[in-house]
PDB file of N, CA and C in Angstrom:
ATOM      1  N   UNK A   1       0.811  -1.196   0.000  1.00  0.00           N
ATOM      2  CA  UNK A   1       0.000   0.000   0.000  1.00  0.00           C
ATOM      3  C   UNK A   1       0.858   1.266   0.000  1.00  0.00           C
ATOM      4  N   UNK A   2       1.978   1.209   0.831  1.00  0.00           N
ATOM      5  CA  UNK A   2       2.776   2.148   0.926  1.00  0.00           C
ATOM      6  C   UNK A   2       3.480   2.758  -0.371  1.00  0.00           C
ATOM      7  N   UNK A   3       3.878   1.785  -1.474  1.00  0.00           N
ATOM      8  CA  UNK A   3       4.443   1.623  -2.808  1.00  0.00           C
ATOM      9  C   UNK A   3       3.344   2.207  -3.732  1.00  0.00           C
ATOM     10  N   UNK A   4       2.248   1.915  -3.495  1.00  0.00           N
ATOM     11  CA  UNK A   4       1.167   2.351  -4.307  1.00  0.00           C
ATOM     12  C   UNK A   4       0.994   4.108  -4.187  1.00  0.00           C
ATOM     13  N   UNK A   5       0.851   3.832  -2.633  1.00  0.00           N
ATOM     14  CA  UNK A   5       0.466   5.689  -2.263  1.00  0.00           C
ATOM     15  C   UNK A   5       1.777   6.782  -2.697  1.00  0.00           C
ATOM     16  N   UNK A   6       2.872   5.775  -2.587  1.00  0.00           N
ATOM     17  CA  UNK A   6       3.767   6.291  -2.775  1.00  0.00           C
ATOM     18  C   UNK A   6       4.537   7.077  -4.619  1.00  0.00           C
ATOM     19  N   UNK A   7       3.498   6.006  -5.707  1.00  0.00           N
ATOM     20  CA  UNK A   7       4.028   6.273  -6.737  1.00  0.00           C
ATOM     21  C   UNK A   7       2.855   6.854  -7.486  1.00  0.00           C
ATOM     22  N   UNK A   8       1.698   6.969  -6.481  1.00  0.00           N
ATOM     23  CA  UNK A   8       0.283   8.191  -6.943  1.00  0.00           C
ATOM     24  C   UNK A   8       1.005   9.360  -6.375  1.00  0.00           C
ATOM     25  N   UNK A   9       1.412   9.700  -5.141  1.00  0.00           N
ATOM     26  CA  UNK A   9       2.039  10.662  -4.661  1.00  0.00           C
ATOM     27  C   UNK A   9       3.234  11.601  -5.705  1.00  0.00           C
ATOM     28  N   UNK A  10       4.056  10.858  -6.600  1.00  0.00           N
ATOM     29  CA  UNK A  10       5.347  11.290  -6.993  1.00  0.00           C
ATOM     30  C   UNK A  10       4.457  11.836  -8.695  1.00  0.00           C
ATOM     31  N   UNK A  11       3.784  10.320  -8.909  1.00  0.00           N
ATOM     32  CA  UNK A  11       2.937  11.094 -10.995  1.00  0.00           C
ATOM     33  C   UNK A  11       2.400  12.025 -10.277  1.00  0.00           C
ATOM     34  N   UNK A  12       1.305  12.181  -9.814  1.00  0.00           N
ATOM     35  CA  UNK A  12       0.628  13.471  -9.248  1.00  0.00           C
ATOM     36  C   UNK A  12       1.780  15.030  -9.247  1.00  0.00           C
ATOM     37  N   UNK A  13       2.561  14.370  -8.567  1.00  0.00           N
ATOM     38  CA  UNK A  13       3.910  15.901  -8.308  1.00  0.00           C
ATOM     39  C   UNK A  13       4.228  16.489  -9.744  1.00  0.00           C
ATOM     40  N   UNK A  14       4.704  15.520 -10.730  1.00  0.00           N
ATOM     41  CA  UNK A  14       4.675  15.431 -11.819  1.00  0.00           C
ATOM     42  C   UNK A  14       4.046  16.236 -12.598  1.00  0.00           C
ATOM     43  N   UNK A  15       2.513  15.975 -12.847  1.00  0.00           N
ATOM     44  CA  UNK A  15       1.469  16.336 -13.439  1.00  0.00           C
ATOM     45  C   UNK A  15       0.951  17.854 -12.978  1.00  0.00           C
ATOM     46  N   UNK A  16       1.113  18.113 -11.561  1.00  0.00           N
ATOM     47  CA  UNK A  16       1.423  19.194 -11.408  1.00  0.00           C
ATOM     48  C   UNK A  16       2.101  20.548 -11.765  1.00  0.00           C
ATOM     49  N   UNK A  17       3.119  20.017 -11.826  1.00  0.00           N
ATOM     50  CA  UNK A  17       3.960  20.699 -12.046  1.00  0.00           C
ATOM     51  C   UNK A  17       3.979  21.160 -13.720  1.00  0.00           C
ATOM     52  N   UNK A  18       3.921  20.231 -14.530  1.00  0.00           N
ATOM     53  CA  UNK A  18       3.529  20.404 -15.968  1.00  0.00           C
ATOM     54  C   UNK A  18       2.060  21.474 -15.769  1.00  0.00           C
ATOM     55  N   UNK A  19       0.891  20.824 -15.382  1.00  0.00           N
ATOM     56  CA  UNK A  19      -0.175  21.737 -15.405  1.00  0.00           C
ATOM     57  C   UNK A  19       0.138  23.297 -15.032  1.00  0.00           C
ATOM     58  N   UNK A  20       0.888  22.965 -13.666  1.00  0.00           N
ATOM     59  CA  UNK A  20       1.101  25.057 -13.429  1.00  0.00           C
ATOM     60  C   UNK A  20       1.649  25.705 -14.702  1.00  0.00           C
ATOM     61  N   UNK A  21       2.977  25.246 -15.033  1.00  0.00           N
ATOM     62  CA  UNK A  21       3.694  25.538 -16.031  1.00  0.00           C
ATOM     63  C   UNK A  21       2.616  25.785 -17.775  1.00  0.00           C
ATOM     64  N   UNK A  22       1.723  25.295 -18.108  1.00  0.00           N
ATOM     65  CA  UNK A  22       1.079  25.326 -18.657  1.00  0.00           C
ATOM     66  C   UNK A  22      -0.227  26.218 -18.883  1.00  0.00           C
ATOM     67  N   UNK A  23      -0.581  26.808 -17.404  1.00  0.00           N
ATOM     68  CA  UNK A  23      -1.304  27.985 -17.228  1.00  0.00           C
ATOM     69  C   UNK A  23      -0.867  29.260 -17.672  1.00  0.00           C
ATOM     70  N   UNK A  24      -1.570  29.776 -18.291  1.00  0.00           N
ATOM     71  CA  UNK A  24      -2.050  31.374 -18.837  1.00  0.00           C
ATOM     72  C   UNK A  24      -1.265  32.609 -17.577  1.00  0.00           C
ATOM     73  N   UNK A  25      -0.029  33.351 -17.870  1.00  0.00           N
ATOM     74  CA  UNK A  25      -0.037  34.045 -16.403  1.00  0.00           C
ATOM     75  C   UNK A  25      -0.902  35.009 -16.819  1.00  0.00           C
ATOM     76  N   UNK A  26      -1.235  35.354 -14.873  1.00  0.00           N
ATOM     77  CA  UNK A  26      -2.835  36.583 -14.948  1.00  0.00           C
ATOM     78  C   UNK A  26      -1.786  37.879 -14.888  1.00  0.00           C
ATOM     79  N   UNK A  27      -0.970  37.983 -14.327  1.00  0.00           N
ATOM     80  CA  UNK A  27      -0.038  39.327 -14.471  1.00  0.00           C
ATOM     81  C   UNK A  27       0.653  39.621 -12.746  1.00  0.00           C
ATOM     82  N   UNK A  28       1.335  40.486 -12.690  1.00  0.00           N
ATOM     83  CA  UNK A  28       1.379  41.005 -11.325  1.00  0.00           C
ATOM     84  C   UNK A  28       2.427  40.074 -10.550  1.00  0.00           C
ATOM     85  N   UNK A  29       3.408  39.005 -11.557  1.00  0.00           N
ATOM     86  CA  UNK A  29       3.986  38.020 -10.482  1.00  0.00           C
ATOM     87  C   UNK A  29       5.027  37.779 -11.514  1.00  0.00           C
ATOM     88  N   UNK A  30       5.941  36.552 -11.048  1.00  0.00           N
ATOM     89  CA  UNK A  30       7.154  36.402 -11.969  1.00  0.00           C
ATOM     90  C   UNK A  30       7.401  36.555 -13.741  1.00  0.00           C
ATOM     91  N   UNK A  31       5.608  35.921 -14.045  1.00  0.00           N
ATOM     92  CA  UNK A  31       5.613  36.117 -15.448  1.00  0.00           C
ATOM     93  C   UNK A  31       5.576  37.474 -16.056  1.00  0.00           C
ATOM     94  N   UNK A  32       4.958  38.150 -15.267  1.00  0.00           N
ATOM     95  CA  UNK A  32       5.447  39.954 -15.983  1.00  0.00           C
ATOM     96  C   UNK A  32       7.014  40.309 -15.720  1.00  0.00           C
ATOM     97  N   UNK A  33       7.480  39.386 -15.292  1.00  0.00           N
ATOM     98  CA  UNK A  33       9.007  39.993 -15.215  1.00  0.00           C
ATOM     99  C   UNK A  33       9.667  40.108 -15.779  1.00  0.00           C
ATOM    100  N   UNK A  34       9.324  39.025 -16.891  1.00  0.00           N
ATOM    101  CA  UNK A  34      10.245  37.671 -17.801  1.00  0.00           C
ATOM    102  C   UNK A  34       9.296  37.880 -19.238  1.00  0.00           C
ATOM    103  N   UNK A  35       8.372  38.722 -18.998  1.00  0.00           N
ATOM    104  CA  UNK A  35       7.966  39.587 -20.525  1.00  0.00           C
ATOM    105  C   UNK A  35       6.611  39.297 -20.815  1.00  0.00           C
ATOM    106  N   UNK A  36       5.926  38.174 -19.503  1.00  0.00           N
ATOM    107  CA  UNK A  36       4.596  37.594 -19.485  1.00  0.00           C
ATOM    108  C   UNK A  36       3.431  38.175 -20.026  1.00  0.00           C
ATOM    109  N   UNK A  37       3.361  39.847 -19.707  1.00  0.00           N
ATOM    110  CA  UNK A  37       2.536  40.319 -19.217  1.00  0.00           C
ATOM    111  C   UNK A  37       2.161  41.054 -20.997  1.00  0.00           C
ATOM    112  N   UNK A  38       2.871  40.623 -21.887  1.00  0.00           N
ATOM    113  CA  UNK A  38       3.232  41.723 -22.980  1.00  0.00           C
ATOM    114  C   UNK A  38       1.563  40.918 -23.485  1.00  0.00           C
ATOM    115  N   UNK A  39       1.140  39.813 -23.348  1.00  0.00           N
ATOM    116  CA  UNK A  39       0.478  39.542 -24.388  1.00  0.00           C
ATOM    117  C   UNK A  39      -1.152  40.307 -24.104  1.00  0.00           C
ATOM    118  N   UNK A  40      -2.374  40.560 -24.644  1.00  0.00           N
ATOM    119  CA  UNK A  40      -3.272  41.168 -24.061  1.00  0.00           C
ATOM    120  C   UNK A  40      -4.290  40.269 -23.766  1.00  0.00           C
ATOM    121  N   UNK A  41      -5.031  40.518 -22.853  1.00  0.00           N
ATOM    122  CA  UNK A  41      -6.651  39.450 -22.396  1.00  0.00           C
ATOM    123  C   UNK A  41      -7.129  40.267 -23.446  1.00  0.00           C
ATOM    124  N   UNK A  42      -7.778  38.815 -24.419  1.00  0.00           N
ATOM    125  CA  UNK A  42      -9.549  38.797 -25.132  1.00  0.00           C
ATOM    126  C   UNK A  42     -10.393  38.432 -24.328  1.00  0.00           C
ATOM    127  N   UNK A  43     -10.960  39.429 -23.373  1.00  0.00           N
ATOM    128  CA  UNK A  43     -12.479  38.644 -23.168  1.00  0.00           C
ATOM    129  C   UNK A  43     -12.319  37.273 -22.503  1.00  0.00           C
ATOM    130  N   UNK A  44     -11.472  37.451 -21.058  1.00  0.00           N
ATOM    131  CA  UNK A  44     -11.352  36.320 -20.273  1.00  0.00           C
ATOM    132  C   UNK A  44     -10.640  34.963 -20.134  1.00  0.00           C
ATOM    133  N   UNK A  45     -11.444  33.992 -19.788  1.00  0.00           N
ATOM    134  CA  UNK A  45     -10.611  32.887 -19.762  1.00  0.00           C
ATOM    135  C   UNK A  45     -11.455  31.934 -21.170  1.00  0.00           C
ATOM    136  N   UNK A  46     -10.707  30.967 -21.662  1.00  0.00           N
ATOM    137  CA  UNK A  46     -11.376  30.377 -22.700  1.00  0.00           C
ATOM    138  C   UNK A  46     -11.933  29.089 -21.882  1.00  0.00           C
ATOM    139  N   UNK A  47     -12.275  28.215 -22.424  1.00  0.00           N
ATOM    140  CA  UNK A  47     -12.885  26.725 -22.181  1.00  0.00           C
ATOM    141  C   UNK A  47     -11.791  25.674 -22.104  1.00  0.00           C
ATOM    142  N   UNK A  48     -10.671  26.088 -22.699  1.00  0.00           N
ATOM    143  CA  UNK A  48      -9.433  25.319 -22.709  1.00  0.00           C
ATOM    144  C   UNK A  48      -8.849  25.943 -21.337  1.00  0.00           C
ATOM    145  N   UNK A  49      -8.731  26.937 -20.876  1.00  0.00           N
ATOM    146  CA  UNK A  49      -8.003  27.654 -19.850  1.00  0.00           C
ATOM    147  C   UNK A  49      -8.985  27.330 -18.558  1.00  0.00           C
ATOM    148  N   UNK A  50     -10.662  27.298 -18.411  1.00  0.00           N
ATOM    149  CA  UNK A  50     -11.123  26.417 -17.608  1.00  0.00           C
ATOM    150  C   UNK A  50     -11.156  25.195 -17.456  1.00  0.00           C
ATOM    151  N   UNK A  51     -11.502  24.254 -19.023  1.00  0.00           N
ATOM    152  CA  UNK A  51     -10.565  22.806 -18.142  1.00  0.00           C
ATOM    153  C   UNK A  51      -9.323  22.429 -17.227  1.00  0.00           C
ATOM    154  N   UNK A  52      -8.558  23.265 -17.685  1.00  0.00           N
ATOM    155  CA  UNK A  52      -6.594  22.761 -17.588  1.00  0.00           C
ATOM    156  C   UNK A  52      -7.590  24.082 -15.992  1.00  0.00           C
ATOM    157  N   UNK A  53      -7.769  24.365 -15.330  1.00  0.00           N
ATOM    158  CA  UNK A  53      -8.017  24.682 -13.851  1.00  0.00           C
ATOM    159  C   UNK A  53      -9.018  23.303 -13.422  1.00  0.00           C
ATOM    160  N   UNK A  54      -9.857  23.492 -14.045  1.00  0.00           N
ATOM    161  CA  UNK A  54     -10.390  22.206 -12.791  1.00  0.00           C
ATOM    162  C   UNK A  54      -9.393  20.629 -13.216  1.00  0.00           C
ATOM    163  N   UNK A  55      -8.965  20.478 -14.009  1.00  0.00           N
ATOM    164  CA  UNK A  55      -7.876  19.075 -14.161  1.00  0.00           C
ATOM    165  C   UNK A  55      -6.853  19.623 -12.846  1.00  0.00           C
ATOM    166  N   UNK A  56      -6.283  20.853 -12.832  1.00  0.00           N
ATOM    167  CA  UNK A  56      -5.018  21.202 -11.866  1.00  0.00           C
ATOM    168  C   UNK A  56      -5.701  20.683 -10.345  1.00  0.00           C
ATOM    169  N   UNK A  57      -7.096  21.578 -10.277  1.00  0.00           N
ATOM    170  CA  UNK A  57      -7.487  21.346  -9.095  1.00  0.00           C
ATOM    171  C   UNK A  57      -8.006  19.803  -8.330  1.00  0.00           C
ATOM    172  N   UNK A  58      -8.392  19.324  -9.733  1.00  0.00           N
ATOM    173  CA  UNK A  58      -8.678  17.594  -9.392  1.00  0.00           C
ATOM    174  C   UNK A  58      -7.096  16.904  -9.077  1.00  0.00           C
ATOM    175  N   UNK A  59      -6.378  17.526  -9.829  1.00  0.00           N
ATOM    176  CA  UNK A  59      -5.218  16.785  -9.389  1.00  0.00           C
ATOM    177  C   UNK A  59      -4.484  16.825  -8.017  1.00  0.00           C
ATOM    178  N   UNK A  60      -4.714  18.048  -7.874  1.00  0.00           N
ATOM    179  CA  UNK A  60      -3.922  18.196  -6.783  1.00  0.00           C
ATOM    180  C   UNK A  60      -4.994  17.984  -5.327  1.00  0.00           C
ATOM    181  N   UNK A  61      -6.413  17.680  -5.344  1.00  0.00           N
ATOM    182  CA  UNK A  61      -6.781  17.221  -4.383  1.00  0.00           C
ATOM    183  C   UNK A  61      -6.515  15.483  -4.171  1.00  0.00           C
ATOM    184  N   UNK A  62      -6.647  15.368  -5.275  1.00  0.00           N
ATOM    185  CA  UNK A  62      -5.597  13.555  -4.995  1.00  0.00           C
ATOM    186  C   UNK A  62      -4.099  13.651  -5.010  1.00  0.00           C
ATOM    187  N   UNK A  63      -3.120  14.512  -5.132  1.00  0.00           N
ATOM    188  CA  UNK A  63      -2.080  14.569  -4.108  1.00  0.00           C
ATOM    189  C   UNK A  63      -2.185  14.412  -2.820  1.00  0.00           C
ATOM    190  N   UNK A  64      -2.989  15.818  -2.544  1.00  0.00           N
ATOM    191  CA  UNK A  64      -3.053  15.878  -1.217  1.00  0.00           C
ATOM    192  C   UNK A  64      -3.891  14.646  -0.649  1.00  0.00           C
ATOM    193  N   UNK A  65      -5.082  14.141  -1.116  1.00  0.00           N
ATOM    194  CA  UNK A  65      -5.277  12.812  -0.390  1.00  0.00           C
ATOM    195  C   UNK A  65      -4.503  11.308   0.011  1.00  0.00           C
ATOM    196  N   UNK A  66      -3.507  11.308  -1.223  1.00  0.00           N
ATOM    197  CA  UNK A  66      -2.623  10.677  -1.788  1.00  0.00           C
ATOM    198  C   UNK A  66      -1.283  10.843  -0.190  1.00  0.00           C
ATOM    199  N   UNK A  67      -1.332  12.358  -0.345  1.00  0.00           N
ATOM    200  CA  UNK A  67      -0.133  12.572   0.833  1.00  0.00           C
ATOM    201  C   UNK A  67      -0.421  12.013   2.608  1.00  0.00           C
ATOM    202  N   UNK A  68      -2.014  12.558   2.735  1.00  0.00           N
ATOM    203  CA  UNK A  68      -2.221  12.425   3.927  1.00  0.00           C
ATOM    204  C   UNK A  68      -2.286  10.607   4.138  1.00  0.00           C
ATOM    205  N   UNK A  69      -2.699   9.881   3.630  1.00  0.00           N
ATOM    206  CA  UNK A  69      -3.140   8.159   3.564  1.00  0.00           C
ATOM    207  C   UNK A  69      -2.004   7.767   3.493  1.00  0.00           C
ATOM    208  N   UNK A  70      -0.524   8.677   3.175  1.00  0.00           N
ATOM    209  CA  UNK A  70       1.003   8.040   3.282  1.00  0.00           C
ATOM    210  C   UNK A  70       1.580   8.270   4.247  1.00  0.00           C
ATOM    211  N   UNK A  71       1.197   9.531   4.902  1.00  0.00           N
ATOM    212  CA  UNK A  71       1.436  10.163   6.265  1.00  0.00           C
ATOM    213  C   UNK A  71       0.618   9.462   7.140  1.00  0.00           C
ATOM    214  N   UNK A  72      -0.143   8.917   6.729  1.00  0.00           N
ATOM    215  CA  UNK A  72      -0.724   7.969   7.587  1.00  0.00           C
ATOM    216  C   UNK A  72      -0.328   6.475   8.091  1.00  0.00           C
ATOM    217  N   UNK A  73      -0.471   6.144   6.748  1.00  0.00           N
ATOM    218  CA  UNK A  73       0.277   4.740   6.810  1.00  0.00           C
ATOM    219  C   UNK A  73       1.755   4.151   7.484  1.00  0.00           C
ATOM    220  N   UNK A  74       2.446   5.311   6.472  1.00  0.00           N
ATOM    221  CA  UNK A  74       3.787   5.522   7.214  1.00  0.00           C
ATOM    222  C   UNK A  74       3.847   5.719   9.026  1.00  0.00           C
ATOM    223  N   UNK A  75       2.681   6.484   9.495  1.00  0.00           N
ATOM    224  CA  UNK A  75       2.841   6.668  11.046  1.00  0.00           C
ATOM    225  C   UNK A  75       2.488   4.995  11.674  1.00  0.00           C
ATOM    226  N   UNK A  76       1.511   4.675  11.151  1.00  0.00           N
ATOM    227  CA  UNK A  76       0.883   3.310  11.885  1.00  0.00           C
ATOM    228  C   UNK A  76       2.154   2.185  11.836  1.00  0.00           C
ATOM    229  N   UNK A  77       2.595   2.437  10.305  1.00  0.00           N
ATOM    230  CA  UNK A  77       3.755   0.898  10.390  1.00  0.00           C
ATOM    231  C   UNK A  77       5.016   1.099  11.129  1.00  0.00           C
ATOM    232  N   UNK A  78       5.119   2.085  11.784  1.00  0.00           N
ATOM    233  CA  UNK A  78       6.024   2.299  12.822  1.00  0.00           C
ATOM    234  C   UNK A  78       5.723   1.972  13.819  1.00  0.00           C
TER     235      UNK A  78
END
């Protein structure tokens, strides 16, 4: 179980990390630094830019479930 939680835990980190990297920057933070900010908003977020948020957010609530059930496990088999 530990092996299991353990290698949902690490793809998840993964997938993460690709997804942030893959988001639209909104402005006001590292990506206006680095020239982010040059491009202009049409009229919000698209349907592609709301999926890739709720996929980020589904993902990363099974990290975090993923983390706590290892933090768990890990405490008991001690």
């Amino acid at each position: 179980m530990i092996i299991l939680f353990s290698t949902v835990l690490t793809i998840c980190s993964l997938l993460l990390v690709l997804l942030v990297l893959m988001h639209k920057g909104r402005g006001g933070g590292l990506s206006d630094m680095f020239g982010g900010g040059v491009s202009s908003n049409l009229g919000g977020s698209s349907v592609a830019e709301r999926n890739l948020d709720r996929i980020t957010v589904g993902i990363a609530v099974v990290w975090f479930v993923s983390a706590m059930a290892l933090g768990l496990l890990l405490k008991v088999s001690n």
